[in-house]
Protein backbone atom coordinates (compact mmCIF):
# COMPACT_ATOMS: atom_id res chain seq x y z
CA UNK A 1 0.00 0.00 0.00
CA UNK A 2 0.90 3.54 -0.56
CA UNK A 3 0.05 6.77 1.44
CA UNK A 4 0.89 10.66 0.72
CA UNK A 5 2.42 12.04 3.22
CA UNK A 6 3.40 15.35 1.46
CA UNK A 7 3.34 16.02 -2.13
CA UNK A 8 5.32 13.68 -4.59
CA UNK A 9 6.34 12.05 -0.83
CA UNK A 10 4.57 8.79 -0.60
CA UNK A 11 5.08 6.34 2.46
CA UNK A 12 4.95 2.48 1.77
CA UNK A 13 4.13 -0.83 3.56
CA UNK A 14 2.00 -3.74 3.85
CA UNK A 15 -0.55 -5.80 5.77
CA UNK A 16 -1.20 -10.02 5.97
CA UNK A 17 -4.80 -10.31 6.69
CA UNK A 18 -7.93 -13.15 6.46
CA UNK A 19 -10.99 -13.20 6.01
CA UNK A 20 -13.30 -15.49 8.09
CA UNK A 21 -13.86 -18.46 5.82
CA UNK A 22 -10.50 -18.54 4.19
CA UNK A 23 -8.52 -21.04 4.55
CA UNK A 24 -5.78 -18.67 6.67
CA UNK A 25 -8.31 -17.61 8.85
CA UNK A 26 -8.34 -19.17 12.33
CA UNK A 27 -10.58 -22.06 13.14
CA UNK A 28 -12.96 -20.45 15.59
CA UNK A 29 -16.92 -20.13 14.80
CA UNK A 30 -18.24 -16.79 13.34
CA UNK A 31 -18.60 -13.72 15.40
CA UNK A 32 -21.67 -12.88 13.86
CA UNK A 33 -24.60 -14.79 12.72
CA UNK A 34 -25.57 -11.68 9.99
CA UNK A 35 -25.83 -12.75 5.86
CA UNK A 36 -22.46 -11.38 4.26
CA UNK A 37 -21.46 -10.61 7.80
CA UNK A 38 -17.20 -10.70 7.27
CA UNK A 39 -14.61 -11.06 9.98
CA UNK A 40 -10.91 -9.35 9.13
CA UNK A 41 -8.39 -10.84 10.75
CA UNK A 42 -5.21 -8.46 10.83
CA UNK A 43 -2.01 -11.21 11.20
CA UNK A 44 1.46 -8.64 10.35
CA UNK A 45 1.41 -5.35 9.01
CA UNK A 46 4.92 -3.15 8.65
CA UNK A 47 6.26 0.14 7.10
CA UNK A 48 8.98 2.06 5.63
CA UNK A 49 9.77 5.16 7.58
CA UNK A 50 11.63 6.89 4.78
CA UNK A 51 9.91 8.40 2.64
CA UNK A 52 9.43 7.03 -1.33
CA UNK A 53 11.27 4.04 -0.06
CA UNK A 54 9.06 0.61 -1.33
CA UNK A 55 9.11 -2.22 1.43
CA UNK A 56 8.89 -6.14 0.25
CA UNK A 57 5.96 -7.02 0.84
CA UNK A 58 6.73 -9.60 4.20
CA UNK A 59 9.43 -7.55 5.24
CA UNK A 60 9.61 -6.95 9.12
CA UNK A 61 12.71 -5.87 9.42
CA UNK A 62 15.87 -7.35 10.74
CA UNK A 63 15.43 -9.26 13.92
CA UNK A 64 19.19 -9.35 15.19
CA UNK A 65 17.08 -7.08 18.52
CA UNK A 66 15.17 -10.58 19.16
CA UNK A 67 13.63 -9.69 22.11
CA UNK A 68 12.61 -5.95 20.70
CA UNK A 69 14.06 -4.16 23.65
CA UNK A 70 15.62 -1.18 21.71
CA UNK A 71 18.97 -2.38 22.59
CA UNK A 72 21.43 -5.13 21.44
CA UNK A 73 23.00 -7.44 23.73
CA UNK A 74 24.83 -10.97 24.20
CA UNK A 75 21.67 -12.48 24.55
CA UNK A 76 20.27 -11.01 21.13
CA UNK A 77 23.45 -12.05 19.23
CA UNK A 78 23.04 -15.85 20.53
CA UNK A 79 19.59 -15.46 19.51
CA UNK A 80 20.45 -14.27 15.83
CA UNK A 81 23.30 -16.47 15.47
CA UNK A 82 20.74 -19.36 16.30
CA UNK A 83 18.46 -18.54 13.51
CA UNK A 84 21.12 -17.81 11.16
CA UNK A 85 22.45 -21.29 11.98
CA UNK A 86 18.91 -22.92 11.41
CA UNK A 87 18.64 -21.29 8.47
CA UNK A 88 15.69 -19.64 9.44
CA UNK A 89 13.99 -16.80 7.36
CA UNK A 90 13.71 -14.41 9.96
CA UNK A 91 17.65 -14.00 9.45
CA UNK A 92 17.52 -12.74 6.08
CA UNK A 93 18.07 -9.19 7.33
CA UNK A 94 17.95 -8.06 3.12
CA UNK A 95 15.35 -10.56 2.50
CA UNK A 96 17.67 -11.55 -0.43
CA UNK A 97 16.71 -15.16 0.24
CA UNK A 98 20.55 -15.88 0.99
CA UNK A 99 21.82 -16.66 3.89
């Protein structure tokens, strides 16, 4: 998605959602009895702070701050080295698809 922030200055990012009956959505009963009645469920959503700068689609960021404290530590750089070691996708800090 795409919103104007000032103009020719556009700020971009995304959003993962389901809609109750989809197969993504979770397996819990309808909150509403109502024809056409839809439930949105909102799973990730993320940004770009600079302005005219596109984000992938996905893209949460680097998580090499694992526990989100503002701060890097030891315990963060275990925690990175960890999922770099497992290969896991969260590691792809450039979401290159190499790790």
């Amino acid at each position: 998605m795409r919103r104007a922030i000032a103009p020719g200055e556009y700020q971009y990012g995304w959003i993962r959602i389901a809609v109750t009956g989809s197969s993504a959505g979770p397996p819990t009963p309808a909150l509403c009895e109502v024809p056409n009645y839809r439930t949105v469920w909102i799973y990730d959503s993320a940004f770009e702070l600079t302005p005219n700068t596109p984000i992938i689609a996905g893209d949460k960021g680097c998580v090499a701050d694992c526990d989100a404290s503002g701060t890097l530590s030891i315990d963060d750089f275990i925690c990175y080295q960890t999922l770099y070691a497992l290969q896991a996708p969260a590691a792809d800090c450039d979401v290159s698809g190499d790790l």
